[in-house]
Structure formats: C-alpha cells, structure tokens
Protein backbone atom coordinates (compact mmCIF):
# COMPACT_ATOMS: atom_id res chain seq x y z
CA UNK A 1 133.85 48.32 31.35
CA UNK A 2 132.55 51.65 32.51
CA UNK A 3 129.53 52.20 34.06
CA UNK A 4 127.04 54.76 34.98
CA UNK A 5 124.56 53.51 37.38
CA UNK A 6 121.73 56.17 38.33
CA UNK A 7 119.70 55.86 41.47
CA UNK A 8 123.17 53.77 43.10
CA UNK A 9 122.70 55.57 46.50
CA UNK A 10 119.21 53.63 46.74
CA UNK A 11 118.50 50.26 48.00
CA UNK A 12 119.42 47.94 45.09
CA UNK A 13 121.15 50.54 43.15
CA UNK A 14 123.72 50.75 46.44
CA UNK A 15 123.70 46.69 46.65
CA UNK A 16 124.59 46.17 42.75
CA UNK A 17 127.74 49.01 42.93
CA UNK A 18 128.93 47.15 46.55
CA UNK A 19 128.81 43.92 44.25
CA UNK A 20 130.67 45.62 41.37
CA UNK A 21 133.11 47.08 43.78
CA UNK A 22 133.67 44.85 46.32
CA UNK A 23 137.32 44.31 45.88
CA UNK A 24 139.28 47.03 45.92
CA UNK A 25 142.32 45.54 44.98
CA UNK A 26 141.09 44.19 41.91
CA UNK A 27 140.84 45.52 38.12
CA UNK A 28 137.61 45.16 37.38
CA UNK A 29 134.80 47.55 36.44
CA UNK A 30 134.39 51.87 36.82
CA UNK A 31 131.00 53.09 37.93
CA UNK A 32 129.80 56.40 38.41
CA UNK A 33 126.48 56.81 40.43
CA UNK A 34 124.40 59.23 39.50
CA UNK A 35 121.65 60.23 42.23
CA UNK A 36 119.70 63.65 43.31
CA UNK A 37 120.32 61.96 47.07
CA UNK A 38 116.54 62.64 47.77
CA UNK A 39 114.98 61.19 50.95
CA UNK A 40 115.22 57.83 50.00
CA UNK A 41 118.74 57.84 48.21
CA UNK A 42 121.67 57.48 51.31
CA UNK A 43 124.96 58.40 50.92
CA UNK A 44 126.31 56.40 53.55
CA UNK A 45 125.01 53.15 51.42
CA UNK A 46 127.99 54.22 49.45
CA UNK A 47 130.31 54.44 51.77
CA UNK A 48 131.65 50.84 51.75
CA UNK A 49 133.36 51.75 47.86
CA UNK A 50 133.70 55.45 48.20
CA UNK A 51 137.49 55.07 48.41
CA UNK A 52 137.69 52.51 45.44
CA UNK A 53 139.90 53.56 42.74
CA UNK A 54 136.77 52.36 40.25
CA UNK A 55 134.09 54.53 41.72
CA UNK A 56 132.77 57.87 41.33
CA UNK A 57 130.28 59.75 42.39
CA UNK A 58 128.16 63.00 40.46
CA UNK A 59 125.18 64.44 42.94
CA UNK A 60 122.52 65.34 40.42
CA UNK A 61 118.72 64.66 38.57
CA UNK A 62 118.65 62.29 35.70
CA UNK A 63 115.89 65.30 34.56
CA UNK A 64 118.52 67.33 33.81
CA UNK A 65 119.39 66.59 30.53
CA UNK A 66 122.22 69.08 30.70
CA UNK A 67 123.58 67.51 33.38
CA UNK A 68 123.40 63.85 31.82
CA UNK A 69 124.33 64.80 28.37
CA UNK A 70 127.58 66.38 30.41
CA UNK A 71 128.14 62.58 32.71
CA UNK A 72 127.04 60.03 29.83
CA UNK A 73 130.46 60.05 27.44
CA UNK A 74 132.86 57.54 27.72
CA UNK A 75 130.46 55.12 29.96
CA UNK A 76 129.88 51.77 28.28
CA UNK A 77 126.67 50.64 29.47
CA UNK A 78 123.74 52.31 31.35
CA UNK A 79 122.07 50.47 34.59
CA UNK A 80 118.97 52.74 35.12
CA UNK A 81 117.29 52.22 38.71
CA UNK A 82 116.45 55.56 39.71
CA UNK A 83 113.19 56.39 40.70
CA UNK A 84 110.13 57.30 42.64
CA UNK A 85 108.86 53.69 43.97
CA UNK A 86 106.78 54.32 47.26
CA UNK A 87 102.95 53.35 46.25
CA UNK A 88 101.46 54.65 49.04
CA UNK A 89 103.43 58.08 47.94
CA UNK A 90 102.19 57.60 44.08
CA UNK A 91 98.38 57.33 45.26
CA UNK A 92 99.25 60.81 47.38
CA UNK A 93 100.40 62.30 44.40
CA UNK A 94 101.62 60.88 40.75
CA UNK A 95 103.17 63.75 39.36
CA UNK A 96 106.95 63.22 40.90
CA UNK A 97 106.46 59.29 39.65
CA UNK A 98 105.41 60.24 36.24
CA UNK A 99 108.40 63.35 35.97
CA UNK A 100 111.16 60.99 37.62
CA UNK A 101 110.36 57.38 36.15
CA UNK A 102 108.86 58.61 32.70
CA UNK A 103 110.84 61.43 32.03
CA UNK A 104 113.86 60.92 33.75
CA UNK A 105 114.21 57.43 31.72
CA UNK A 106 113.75 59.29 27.95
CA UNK A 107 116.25 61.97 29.11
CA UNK A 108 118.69 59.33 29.50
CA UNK A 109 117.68 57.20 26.69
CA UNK A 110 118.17 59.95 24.63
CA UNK A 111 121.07 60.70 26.09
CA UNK A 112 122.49 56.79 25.56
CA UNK A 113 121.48 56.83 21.76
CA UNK A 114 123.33 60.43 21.02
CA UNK A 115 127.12 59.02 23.02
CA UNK A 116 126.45 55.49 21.80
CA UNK A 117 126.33 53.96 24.75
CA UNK A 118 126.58 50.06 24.12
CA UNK A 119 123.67 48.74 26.12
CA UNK A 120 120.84 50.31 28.36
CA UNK A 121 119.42 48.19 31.32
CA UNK A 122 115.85 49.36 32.51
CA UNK A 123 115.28 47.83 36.48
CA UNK A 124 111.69 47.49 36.64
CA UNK A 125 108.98 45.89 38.77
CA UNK A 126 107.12 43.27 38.72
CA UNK A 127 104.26 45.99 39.38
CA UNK A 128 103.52 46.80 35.75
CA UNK A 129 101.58 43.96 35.40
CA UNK A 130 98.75 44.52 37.94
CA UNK A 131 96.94 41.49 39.78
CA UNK A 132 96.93 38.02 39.07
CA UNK A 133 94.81 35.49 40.96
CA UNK A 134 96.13 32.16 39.81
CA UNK A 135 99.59 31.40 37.27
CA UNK A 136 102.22 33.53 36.83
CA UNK A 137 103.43 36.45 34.40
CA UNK A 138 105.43 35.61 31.72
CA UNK A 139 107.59 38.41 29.93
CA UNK A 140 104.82 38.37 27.30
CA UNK A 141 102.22 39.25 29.38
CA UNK A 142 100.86 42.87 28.66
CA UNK A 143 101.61 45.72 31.57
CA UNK A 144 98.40 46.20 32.93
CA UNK A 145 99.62 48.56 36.00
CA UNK A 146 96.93 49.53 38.90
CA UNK A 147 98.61 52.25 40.68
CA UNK A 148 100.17 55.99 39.12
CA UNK A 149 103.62 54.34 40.87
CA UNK A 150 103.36 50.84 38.51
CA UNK A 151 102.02 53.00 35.04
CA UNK A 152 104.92 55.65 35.62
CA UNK A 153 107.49 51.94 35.35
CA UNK A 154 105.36 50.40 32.82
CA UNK A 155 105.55 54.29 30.47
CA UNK A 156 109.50 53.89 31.64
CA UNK A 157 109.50 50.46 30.69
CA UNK A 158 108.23 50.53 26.81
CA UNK A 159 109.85 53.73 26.05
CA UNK A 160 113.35 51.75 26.53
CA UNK A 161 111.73 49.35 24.78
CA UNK A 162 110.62 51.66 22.14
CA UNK A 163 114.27 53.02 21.53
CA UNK A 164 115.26 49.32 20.70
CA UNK A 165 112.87 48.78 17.85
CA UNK A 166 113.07 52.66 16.62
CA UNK A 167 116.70 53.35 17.02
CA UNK A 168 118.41 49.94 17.32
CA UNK A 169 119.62 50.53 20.31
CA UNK A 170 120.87 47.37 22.69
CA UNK A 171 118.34 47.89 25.82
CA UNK A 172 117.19 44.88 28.06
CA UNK A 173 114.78 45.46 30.85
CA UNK A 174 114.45 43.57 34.24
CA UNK A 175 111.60 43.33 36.35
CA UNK A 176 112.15 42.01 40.20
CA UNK A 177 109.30 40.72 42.53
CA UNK A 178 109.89 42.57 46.10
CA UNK A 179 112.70 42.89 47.34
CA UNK A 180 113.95 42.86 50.91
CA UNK A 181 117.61 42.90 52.68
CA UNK A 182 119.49 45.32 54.47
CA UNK A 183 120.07 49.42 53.86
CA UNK A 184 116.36 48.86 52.66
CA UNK A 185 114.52 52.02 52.99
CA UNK A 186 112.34 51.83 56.24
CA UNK A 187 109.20 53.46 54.45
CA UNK A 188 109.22 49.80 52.69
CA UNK A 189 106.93 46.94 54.62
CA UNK A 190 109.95 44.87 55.95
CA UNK A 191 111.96 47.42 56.98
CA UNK A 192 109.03 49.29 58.45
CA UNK A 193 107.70 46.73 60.35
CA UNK A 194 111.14 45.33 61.73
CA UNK A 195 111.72 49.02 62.97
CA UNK A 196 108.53 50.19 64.28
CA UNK A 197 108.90 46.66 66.41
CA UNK A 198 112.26 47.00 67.83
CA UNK A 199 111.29 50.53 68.79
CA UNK A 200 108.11 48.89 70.72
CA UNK A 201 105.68 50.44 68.25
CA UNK A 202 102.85 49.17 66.49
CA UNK A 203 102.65 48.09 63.10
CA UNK A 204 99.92 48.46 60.64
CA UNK A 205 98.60 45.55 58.48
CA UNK A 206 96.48 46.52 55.51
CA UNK A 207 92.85 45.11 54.79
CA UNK A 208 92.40 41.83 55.47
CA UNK A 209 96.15 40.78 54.98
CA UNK A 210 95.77 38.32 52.14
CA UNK A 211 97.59 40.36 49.83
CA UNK A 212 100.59 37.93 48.12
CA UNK A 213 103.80 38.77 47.04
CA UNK A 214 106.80 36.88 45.80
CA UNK A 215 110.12 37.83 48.26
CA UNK A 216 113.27 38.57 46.18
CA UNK A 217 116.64 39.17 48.32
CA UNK A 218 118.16 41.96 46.94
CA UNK A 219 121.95 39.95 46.69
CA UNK A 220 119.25 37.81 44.74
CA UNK A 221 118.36 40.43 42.35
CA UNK A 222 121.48 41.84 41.92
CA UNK A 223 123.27 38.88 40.55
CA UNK A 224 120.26 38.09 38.29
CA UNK A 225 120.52 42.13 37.17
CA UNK A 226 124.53 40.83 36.25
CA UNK A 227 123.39 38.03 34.25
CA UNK A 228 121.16 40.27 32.13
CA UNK A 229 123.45 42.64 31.79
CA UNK A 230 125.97 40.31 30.40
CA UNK A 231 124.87 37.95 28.47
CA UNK A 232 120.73 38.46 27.96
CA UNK A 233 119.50 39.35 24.61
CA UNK A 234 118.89 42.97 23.24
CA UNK A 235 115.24 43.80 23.18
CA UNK A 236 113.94 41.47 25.43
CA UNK A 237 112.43 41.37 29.09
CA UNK A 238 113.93 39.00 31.75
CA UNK A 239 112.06 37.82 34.96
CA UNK A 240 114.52 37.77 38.40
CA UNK A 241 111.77 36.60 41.35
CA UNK A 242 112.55 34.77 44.84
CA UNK A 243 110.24 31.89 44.81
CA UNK A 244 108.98 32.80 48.24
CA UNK A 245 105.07 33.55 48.12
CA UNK A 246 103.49 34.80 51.12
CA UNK A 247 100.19 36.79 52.39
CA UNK A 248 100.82 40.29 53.89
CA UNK A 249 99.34 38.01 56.93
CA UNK A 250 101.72 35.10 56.80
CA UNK A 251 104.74 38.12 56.10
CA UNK A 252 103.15 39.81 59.35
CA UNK A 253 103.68 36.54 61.78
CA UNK A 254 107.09 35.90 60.77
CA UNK A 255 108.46 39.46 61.68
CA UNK A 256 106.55 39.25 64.96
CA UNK A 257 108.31 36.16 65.58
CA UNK A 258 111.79 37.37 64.60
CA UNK A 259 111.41 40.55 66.79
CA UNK A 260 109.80 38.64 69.54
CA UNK A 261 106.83 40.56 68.61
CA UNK A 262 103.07 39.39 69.55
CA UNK A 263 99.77 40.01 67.49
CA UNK A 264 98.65 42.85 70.07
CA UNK A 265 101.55 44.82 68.16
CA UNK A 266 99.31 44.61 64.95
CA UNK A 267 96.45 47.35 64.02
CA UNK A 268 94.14 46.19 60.86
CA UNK A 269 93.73 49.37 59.19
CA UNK A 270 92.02 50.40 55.87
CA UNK A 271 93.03 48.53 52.96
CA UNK A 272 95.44 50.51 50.50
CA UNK A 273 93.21 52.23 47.25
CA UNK A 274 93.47 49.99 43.87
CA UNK A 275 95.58 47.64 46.45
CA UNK A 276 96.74 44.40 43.97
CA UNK A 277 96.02 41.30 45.09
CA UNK A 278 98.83 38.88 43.81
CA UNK A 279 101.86 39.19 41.79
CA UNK A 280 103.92 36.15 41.13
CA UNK A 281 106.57 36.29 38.31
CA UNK A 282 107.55 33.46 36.18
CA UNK A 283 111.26 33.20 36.19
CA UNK A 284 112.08 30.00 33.65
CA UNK A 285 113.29 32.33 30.99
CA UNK A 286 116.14 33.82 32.91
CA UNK A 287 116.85 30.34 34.47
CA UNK A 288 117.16 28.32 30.61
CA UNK A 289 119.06 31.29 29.36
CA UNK A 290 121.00 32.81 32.07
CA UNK A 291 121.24 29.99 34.73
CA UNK A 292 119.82 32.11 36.74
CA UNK A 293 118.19 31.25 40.45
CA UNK A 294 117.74 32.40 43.61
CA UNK A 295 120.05 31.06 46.27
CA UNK A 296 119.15 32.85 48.88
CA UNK A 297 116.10 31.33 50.99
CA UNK A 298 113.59 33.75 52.67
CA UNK A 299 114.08 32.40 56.04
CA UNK A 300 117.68 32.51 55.96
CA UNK A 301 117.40 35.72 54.37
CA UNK A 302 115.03 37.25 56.61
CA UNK A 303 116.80 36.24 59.90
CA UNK A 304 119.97 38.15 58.44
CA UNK A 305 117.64 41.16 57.57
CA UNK A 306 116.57 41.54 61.19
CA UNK A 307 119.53 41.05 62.54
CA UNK A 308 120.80 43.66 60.33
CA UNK A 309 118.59 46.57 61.32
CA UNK A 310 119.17 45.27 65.12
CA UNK A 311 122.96 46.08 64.89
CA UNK A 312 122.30 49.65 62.43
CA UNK A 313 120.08 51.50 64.51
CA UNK A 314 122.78 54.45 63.44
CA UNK A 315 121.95 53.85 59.86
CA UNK A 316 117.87 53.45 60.29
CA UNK A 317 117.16 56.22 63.04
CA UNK A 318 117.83 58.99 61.14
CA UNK A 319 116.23 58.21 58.09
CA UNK A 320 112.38 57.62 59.41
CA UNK A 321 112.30 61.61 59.85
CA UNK A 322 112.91 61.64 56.53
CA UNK A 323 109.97 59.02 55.83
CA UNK A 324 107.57 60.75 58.46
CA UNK A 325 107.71 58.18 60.27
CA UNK A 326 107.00 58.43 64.43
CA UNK A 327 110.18 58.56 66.30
C-alpha cells in the first residue's frame, strides 16, 4: 500500500508515519508526507524514518493544486491531517483556518477523485460538535462548531463527506477528543504548561477552569486512525476518544504535581471568547466494529509525557519562538 499522508511533520501526522514506519527492515507500507513545514509542522519529528526505504518526503501546500495533482498518482489511499488547529489563533484570525482546512481538503479531494485514489481518510476533531453539558456525541449528532477553528473542520469534514454521496468515492472521517503525548506542539495546553513549568514560569488557567475535555494519547489515536483506515465502512464517521474526562482545573493540579509545581505558579486569566464547555465523544461504534479501545491510561500516559519534554529540551526550546512564546 502506498500512502500519502499530508500534515505528517505535525503532531499526530508525525506519530501515525513513525507507526507505519517503525521497522525498517520490514516490507510493509510507502508514505509520502506532504507538509508546507509551517511553524507548527517539525522536520525533526520525521527524523526517526527519514532513512526508511518506504518513506518520502515532498515540502509543499496542499493549496496548491498544481502541486498535489503532480504528488497524488500512484498513492493508494489518502490520510488527510493537515491543518490550522490552534483556537486561540482561529479567534485572532479565521481566514488561514478557513483557506488551509476548507480549501486545502477540496483541493485534495478533487485531486483523489480525478487519480482514483482508493480511499480518503478525513482526521477531524471532536470540536465540530460544540458544547455538551451532559451525554455524549454520537457520530449522528449534527456539527454544531463554536469557534472559526471547529467550523473550518466541520466545512472540511462534510465536503469529504459530500464527495462520498456525489461521486462515490470511499472516504471515512475520524474525529479524536484531545490529544496529548510527546513532539506535541508547545502552543497546545499540555505541552505549554509542562514547559512554561520546567522553565520556572507561570502558567495561565482560563476562566474559572471547569472547562472538560476527554484526554486521547496520541499512540491512542493513531492505532484507532489504523483501524478506520482498514477495515471501517465507506461513508461513515468513527469516534476514537481516551475515556479520561477532566476540568481544565483538575488537568491544571496534575501537571503541577508532575513538575513539582505549586498553585502560586497558576494566573486565572480571562476566559477564552465562545470558550466550549464540555466535549465528550461516544466511542461504542468504533469499539463493536473495529475493536477498538484505548490502552493507554492518562496517568501512565501523562507521566511519560513529562518525562518526555524533561529529556527534549533540544526539541521544545526552539520551537516556542516560533509559538511566541516567552523564552
């Protein structure tokens, strides 16, 4: 099988090609990344399979349909996660979300439909659904997105799904609860705060901290992005969560505790704009038909995380210049 997976210098994209790739001496799968390497995307999260005989790489912007309609033939399938996904950045300004994540997706759905690619995978976000106080989301529940980041993956989202019932073609979408793990971004709330804490800074906690989300390791997410991509059903949606819910608060006291942190560390600041309460996926679907569940739990997880960005202060360093973040 031949793969071209856009966005794979980025956080999960980078995590599902190490998967794919992690043994060189096997015959197993080619993947070419595609990825414009902006400030998020890292070329050293590549670095791990950049000598595998399987993998190669093609700097460049899944907007350019030149440039895609050049890198699409002879690739079998399609694993899309490249995109604008900072909120905070989206409320700033949309417009890169909506060219990216909206655009971006039809150039390479159109792309996919002209070489006959076999099947399209759309990673999404739990995001597109908005805020839910009690229950969880099925993958019939309607988007219902809150922020320009979430509506730009929602648009993303039902155009793939559009090309399925228009054109036929075999598309499946994902959509992942947060994720956390190592190369993670450190604009991103774990990373940030395990950073901005080992460098003796302060951390900031928005409104009143009860803000839940549902914590998805990203080894987690990759295997249930696998499953899906193997064996789930053409036209359909498929729920991959962690089963860990916790308030921004509750998120907040274990970092402390695994940096050795204490609440004067903390500043309360102004609540995010249009900032969703809960999301909480419900994964049964993926479980009955996949087998899919998470195996990784959070405080396992977590510990490994910290100690992770404790031992790659090479890796992290650089990049919060690149986030604006204070050195």
């Amino acid at each position: 099988m031949r793969l071209l997976v856009t966005g794979g210098a980025g956080f999960i994209g980078s995590e599902f090609v190490r998967r794919l790739l992690r043994d060189p001496e096997a015959r197993g799968p080619r993947v070419t990344v595609l990825d414009k390497l902006t400030y998020s995307g890292v070329a050293a999260n590549l670095q791990p399979v950049t000598a595998h005989p399987g993998y190669s790489f093609v700097h460049g912007d899944i907007c350019d349909a030149d440039l895609v309609d050049d890198v699409m033939p002879g690739h079998d399938v399609v694993v899309h996660f490249a995109a604008e996904s900072h909120v905070d950045r989206s409320i700033i300004g949309a417009g890169p979300f909506v060219t990216t994540n909206v655009l971006g997706t039809q150039v390479l759905l159109d792309a996919a439909r002209r070489h006959r690619v076999s099947r399209f995978l759309q990673v999404s976000t739990d995001e597109v659904y908005g805020s839910i106080a009690h229950g969880s989301w099925t993958e019939e529940s309607p988007p219902a997105p809150n922020s320009p980041y979430a509506a730009s993956k929602a648009g993303a989202d039902l155009l793939a799904l559009a090309h399925h019932r228009t054109h036929g073609m075999d598309v499946v979408v994902t959509r992942c609860s947060n994720n956390y793990g190592p190369y993670q971004f450190p604009e991103k709330v774990i990373p940030l705060f395990i950073t901005q804490l080992l460098k003796g800074q302060r951390v900031p906690l928005y409104g009143d901290g009860r803000n839940v989300r549902d914590w998805l390791h990203v080894s987690d997410h990759c295997r249930g992005i696998e499953l899906v991509l193997h064996r789930g059903r053409a036209g359909q949606v498929y729920h991959v969560g962690g089963g860990t819910e916790l308030t921004n608060e509750e998120l907040t006291g274990l970092l402390l505790e695994a940096t050795g942190s204490g609440w004067d560390m903390v500043d309360r600041v102004a609540d995010r704009k249009g900032h969703d309460l809960r999301y909480s996926l419900d994964i049964s679907k993926i479980g009955e038909q996949l087998g899919y569940r998470p195996r990784i739990g959070f405080q396992e997880g977590l510990a490994a995380t910290v100690a992770w960005y404790r031992a790659h202060r090479d890796w992290w360093e650089p990049l919060r210049a690149r986030a604006a973040l204070p050195s």
